[in-house]
PDB file of N, CA and C in Angstrom:
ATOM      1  N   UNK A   1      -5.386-248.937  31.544  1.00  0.00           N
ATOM      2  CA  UNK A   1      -6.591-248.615  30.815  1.00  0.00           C
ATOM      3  C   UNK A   1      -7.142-249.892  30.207  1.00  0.00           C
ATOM      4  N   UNK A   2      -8.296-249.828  29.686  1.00  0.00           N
ATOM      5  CA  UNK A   2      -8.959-251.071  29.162  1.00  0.00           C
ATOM      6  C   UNK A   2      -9.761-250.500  27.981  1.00  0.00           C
ATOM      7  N   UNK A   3      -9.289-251.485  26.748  1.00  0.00           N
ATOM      8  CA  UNK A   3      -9.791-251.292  25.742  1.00  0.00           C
ATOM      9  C   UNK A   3     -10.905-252.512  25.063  1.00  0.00           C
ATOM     10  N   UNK A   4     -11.656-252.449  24.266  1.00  0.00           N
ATOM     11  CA  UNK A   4     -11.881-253.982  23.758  1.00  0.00           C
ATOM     12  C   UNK A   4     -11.562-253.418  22.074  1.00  0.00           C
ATOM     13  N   UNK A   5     -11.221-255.060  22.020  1.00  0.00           N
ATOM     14  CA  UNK A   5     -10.709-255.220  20.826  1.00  0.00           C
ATOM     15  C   UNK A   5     -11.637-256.383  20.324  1.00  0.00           C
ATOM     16  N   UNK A   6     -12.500-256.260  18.783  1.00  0.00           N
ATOM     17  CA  UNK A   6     -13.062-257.500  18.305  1.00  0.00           C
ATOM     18  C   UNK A   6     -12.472-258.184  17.241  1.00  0.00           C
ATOM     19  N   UNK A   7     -12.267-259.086  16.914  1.00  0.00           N
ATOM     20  CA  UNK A   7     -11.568-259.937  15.621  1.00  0.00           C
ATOM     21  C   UNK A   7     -13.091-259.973  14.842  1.00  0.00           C
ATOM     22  N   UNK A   8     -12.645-260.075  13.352  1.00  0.00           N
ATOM     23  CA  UNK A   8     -13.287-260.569  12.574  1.00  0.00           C
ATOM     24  C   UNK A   8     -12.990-261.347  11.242  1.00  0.00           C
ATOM     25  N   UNK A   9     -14.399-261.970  10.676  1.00  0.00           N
ATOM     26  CA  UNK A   9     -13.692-262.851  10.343  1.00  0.00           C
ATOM     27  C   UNK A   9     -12.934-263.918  10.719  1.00  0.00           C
ATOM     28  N   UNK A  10     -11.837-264.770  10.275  1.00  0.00           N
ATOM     29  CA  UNK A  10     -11.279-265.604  10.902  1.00  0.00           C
ATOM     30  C   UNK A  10     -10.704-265.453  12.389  1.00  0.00           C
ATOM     31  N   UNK A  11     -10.230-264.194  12.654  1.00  0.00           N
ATOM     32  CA  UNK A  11      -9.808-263.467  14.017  1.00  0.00           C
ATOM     33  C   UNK A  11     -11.084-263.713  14.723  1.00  0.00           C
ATOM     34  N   UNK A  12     -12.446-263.236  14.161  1.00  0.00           N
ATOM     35  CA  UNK A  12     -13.136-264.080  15.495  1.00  0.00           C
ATOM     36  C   UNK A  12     -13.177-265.249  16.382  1.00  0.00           C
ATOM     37  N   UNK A  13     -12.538-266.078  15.791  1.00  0.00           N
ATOM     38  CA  UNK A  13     -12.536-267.895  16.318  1.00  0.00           C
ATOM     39  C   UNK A  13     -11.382-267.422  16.946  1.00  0.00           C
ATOM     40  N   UNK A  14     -10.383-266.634  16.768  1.00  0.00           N
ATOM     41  CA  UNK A  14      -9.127-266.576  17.631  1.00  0.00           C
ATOM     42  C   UNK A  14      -9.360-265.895  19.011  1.00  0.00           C
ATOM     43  N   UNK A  15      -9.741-264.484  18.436  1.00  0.00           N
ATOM     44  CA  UNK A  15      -9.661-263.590  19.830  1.00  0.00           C
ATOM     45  C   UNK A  15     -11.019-262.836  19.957  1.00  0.00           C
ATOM     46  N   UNK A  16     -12.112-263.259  19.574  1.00  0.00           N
ATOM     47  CA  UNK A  16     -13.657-262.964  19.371  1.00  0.00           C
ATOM     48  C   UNK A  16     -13.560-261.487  19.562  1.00  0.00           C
ATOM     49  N   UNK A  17     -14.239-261.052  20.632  1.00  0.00           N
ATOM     50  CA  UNK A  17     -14.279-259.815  21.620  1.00  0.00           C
ATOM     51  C   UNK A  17     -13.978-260.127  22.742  1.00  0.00           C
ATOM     52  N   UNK A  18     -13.145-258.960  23.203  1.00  0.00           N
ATOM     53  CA  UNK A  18     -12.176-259.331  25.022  1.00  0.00           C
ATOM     54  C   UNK A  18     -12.176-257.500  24.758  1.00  0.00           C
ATOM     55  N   UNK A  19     -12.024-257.603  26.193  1.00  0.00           N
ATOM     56  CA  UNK A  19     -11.586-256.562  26.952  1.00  0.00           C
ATOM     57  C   UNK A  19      -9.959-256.549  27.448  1.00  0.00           C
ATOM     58  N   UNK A  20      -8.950-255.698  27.068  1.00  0.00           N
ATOM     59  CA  UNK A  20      -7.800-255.841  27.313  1.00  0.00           C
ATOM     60  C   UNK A  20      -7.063-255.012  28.164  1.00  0.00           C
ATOM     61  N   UNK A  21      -6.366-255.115  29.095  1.00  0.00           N
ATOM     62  CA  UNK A  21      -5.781-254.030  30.032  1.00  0.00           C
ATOM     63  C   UNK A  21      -4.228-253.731  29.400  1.00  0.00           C
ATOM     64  N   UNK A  22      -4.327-252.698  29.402  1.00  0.00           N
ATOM     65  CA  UNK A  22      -2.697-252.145  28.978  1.00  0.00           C
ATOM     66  C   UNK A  22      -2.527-250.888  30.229  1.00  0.00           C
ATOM     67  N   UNK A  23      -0.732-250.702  29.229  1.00  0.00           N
ATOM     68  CA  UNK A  23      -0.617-249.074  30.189  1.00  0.00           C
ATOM     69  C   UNK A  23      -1.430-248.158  30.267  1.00  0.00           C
ATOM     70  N   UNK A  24      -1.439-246.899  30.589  1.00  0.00           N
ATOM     71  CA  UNK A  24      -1.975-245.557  30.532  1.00  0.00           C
ATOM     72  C   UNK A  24      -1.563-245.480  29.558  1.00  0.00           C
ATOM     73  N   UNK A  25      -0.460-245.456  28.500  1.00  0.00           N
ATOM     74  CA  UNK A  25      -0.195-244.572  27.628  1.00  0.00           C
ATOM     75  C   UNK A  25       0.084-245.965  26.462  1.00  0.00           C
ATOM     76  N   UNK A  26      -0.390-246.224  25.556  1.00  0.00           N
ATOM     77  CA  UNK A  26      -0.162-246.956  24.593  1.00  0.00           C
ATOM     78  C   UNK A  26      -0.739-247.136  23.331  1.00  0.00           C
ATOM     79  N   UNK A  27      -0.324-248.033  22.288  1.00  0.00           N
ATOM     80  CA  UNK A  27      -0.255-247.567  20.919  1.00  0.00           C
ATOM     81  C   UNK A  27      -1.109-248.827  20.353  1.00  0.00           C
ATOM     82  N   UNK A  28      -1.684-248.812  19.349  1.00  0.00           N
ATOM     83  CA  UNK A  28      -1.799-250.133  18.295  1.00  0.00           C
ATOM     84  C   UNK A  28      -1.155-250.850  18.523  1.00  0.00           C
ATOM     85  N   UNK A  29       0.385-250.764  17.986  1.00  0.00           N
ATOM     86  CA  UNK A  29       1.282-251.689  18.428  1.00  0.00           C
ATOM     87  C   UNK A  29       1.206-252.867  19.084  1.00  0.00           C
ATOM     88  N   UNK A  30       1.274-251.648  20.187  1.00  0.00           N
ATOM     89  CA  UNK A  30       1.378-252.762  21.896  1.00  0.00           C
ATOM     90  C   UNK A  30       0.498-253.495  21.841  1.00  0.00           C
ATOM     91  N   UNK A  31      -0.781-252.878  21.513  1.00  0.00           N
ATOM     92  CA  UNK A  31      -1.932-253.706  21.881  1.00  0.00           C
ATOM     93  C   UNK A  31      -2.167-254.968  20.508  1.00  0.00           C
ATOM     94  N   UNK A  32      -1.338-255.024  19.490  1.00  0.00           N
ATOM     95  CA  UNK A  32      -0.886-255.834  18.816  1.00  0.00           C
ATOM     96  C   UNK A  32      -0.038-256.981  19.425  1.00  0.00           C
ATOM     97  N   UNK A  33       1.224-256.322  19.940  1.00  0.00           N
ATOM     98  CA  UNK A  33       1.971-257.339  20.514  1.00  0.00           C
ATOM     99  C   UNK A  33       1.463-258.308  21.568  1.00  0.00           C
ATOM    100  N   UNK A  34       0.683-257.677  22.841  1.00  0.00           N
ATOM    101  CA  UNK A  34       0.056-257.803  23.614  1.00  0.00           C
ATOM    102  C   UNK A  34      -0.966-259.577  22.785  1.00  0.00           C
ATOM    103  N   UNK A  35      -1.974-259.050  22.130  1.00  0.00           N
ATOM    104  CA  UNK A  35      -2.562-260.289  21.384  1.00  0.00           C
ATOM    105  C   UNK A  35      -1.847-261.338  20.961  1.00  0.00           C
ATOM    106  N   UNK A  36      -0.786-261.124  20.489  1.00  0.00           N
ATOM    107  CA  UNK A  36       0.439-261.619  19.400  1.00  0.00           C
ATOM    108  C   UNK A  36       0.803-262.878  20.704  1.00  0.00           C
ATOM    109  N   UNK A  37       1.401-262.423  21.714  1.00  0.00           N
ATOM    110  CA  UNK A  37       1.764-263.288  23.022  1.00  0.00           C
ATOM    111  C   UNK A  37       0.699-264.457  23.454  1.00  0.00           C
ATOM    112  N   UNK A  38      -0.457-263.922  23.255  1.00  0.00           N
ATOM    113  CA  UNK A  38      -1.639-264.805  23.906  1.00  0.00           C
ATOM    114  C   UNK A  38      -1.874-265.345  23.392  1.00  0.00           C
ATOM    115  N   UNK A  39      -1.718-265.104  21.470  1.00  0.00           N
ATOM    116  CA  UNK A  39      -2.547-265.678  20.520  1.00  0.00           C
ATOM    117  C   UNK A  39      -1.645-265.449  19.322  1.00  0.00           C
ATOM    118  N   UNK A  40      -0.365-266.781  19.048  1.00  0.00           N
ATOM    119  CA  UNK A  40      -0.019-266.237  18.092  1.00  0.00           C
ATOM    120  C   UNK A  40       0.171-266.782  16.738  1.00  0.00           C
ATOM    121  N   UNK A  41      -0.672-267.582  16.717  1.00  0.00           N
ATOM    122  CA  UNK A  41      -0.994-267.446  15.080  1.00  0.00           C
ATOM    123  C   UNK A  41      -1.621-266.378  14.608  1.00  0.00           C
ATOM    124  N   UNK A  42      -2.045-265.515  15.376  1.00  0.00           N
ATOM    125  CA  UNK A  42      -2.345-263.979  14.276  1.00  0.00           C
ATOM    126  C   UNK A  42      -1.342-263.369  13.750  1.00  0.00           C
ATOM    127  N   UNK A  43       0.031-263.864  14.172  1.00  0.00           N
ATOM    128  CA  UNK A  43       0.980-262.942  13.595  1.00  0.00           C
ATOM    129  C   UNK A  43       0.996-262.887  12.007  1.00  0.00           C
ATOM    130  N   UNK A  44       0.767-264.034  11.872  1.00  0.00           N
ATOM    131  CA  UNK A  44       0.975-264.180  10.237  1.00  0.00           C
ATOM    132  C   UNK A  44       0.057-263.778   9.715  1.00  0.00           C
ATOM    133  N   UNK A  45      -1.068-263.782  10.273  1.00  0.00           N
ATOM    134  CA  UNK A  45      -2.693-262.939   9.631  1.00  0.00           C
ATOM    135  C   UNK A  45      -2.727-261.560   9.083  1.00  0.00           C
ATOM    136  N   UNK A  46      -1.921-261.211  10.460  1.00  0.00           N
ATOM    137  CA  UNK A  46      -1.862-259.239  10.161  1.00  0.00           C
ATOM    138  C   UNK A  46      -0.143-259.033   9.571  1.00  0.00           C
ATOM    139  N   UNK A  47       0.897-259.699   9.890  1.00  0.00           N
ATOM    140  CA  UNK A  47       1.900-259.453   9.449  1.00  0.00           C
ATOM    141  C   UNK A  47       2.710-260.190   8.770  1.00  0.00           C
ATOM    142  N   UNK A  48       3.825-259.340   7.687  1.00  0.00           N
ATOM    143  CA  UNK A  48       4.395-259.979   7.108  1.00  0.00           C
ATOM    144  C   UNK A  48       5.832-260.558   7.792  1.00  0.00           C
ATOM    145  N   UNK A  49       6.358-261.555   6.790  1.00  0.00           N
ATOM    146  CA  UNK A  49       7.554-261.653   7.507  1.00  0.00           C
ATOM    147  C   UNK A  49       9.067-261.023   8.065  1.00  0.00           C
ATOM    148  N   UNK A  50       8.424-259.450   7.517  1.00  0.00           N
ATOM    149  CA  UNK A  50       9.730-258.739   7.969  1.00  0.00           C
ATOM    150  C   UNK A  50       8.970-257.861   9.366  1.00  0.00           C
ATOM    151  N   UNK A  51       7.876-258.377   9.536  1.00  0.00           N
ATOM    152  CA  UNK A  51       7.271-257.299  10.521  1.00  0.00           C
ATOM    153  C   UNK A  51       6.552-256.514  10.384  1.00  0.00           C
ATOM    154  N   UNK A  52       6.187-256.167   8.850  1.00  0.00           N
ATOM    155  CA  UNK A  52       5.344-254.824   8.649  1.00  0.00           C
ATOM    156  C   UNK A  52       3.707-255.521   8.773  1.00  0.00           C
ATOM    157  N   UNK A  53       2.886-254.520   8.595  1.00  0.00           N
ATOM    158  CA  UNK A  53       1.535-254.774   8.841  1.00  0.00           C
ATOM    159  C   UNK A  53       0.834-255.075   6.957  1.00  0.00           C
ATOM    160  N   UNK A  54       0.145-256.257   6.841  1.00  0.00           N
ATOM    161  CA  UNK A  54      -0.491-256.712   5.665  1.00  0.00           C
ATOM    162  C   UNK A  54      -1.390-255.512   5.072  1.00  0.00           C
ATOM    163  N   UNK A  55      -0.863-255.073   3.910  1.00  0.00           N
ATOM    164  CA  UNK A  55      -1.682-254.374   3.326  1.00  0.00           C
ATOM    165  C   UNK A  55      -3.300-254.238   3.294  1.00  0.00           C
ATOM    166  N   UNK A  56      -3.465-255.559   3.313  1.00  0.00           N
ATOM    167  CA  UNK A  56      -5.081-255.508   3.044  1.00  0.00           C
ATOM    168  C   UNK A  56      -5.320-256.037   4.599  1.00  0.00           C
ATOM    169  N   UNK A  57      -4.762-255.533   5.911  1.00  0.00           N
ATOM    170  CA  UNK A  57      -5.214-255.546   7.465  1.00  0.00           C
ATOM    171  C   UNK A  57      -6.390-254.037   7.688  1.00  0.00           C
ATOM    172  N   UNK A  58      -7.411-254.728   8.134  1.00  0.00           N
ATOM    173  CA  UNK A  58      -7.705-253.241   8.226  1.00  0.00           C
ATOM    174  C   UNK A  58      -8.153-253.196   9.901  1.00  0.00           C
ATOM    175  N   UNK A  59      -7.636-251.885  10.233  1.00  0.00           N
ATOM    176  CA  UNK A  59      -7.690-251.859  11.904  1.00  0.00           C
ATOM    177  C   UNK A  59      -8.429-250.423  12.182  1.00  0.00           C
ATOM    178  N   UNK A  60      -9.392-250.845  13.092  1.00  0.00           N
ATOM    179  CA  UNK A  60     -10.641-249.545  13.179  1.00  0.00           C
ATOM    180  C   UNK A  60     -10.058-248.669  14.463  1.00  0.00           C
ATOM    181  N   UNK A  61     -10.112-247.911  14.746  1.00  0.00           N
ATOM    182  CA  UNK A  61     -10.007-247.274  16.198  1.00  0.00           C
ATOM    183  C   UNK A  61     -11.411-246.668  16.325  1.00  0.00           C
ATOM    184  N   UNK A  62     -12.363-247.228  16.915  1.00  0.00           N
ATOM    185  CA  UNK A  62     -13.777-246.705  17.513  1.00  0.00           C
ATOM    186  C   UNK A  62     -14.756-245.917  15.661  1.00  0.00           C
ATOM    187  N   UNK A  63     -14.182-247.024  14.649  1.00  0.00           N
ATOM    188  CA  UNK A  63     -14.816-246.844  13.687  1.00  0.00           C
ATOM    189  C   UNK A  63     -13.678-245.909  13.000  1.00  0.00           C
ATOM    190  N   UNK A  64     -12.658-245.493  13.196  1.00  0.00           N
ATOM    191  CA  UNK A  64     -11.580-245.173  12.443  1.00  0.00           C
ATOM    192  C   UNK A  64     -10.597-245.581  12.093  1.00  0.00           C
ATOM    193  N   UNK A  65     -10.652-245.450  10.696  1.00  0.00           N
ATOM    194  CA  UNK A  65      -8.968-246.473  10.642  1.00  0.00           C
ATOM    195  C   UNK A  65      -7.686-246.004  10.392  1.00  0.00           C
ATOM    196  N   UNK A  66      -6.938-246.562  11.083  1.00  0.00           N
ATOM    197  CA  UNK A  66      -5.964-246.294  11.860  1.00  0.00           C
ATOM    198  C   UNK A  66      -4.573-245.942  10.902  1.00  0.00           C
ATOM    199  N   UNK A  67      -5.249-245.877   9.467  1.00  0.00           N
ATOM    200  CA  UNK A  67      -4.556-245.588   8.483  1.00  0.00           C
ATOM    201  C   UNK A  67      -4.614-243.981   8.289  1.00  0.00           C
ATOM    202  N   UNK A  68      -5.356-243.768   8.591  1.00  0.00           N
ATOM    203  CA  UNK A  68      -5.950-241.932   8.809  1.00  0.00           C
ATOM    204  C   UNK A  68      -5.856-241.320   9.857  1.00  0.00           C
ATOM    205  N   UNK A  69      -5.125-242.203  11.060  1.00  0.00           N
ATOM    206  CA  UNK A  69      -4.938-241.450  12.354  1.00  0.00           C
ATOM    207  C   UNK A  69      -2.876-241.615  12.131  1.00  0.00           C
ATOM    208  N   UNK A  70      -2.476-242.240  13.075  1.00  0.00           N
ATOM    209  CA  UNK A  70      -1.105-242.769  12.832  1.00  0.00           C
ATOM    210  C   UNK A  70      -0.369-243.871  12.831  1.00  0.00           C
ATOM    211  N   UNK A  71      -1.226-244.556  12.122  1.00  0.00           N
ATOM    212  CA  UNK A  71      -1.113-246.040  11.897  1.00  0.00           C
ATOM    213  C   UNK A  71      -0.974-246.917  13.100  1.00  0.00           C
ATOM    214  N   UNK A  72       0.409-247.564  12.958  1.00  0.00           N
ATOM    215  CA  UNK A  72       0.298-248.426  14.234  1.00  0.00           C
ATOM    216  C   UNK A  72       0.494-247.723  15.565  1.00  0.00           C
ATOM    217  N   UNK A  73       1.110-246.246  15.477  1.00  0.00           N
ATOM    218  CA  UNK A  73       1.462-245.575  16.290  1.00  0.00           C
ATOM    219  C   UNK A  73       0.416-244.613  17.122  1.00  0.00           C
ATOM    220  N   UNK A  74      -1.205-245.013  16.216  1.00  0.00           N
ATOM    221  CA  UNK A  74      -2.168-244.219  17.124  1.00  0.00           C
ATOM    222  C   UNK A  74      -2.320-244.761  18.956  1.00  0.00           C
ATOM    223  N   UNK A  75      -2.619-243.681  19.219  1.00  0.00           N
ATOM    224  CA  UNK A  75      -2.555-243.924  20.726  1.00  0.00           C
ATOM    225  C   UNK A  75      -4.065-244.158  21.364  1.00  0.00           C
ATOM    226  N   UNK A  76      -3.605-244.821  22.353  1.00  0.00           N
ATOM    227  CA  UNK A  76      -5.095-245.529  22.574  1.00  0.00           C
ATOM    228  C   UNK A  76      -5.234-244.680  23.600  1.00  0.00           C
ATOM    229  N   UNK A  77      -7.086-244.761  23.897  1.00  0.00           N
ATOM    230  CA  UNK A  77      -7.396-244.382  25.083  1.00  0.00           C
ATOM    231  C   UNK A  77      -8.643-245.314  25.712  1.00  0.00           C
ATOM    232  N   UNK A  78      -8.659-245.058  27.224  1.00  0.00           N
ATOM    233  CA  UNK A  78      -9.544-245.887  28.208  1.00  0.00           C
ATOM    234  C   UNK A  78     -11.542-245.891  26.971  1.00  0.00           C
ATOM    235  N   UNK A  79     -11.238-247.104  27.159  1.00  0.00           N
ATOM    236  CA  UNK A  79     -12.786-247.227  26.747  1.00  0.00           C
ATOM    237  C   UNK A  79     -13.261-247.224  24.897  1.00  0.00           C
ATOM    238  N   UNK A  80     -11.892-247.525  24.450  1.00  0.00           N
ATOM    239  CA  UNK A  80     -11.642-247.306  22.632  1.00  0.00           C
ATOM    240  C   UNK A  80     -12.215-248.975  22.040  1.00  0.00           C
ATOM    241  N   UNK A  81     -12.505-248.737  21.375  1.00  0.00           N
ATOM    242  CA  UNK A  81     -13.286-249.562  20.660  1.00  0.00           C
ATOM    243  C   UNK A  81     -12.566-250.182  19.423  1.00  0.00           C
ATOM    244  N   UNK A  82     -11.623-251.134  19.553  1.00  0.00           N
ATOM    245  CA  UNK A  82     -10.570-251.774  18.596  1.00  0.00           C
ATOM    246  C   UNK A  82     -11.449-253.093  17.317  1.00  0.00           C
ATOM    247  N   UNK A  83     -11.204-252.619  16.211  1.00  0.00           N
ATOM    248  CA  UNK A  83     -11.696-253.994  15.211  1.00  0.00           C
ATOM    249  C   UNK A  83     -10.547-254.041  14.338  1.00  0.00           C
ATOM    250  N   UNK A  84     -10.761-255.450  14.262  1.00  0.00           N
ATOM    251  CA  UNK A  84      -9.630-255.931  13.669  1.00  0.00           C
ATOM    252  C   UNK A  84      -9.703-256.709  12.326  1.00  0.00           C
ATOM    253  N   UNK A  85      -9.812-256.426  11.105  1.00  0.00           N
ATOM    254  CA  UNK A  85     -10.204-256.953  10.170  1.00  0.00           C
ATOM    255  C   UNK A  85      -9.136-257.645   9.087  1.00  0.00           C
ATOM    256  N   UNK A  86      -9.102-259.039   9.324  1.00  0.00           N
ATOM    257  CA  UNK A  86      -7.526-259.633   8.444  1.00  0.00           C
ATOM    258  C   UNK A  86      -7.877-259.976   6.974  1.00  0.00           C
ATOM    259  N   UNK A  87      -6.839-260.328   6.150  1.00  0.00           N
ATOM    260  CA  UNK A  87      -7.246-260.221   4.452  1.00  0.00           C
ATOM    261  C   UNK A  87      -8.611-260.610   4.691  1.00  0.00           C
ATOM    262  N   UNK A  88      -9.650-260.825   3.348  1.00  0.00           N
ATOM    263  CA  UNK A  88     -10.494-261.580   2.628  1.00  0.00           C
ATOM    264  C   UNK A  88     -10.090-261.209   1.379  1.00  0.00           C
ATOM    265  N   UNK A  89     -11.132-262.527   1.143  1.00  0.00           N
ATOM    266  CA  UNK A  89     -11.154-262.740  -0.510  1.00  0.00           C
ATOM    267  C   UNK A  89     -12.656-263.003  -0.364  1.00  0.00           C
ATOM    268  N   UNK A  90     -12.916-263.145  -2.166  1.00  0.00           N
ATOM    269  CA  UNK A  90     -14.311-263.262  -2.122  1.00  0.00           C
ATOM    270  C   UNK A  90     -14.799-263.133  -3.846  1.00  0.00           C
ATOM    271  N   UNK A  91     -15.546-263.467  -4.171  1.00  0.00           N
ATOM    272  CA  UNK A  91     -15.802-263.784  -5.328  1.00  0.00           C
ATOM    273  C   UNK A  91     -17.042-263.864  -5.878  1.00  0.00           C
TER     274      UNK A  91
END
């Protein structure tokens, strides 16, 4: 299946907007890890050092976030619309 995923913010200069191919059946996660391999100074962007996901990460699924579906465990489907939003600050 093929999803796109956009960075923002600093994630834009990393992984802008792409189109990504995964399995038929897969999760946030993967499609985390998946980026993580290609591009991995995001690890530290979205995660901490034991692995968990940064509180203030916010991750859309087609304008939903993925905190209200099943977190990293929502399941993707063909044609989903991924944003990826890492801390800010601002003042």
């Amino acid at each position: 299946m093929i999803v796109t995923v956009r960075g923002y913010a600093d994630l834009r200069l990393v992984i802008g907007d792409q189109e990504v191919v995964l399995p038929e059946v897969a999760t946030v996660q993967h499609l985390l890890d998946l980026l993580i391999v290609d591009h991995p100074v995001i690890s530290t962007a979205l995660f901490d050092q034991a692995g968990a996901l940064l509180p203030a990460v916010n991750i859309l699924k087609n304008g939903r976030n993925i905190f209200f579906l099943n977190g990293l465990s929502t399941l993707l489907e063909e044609g989903d619309l991924i944003s990826v939003f890492p801390p800010v600050a601002g003042g």
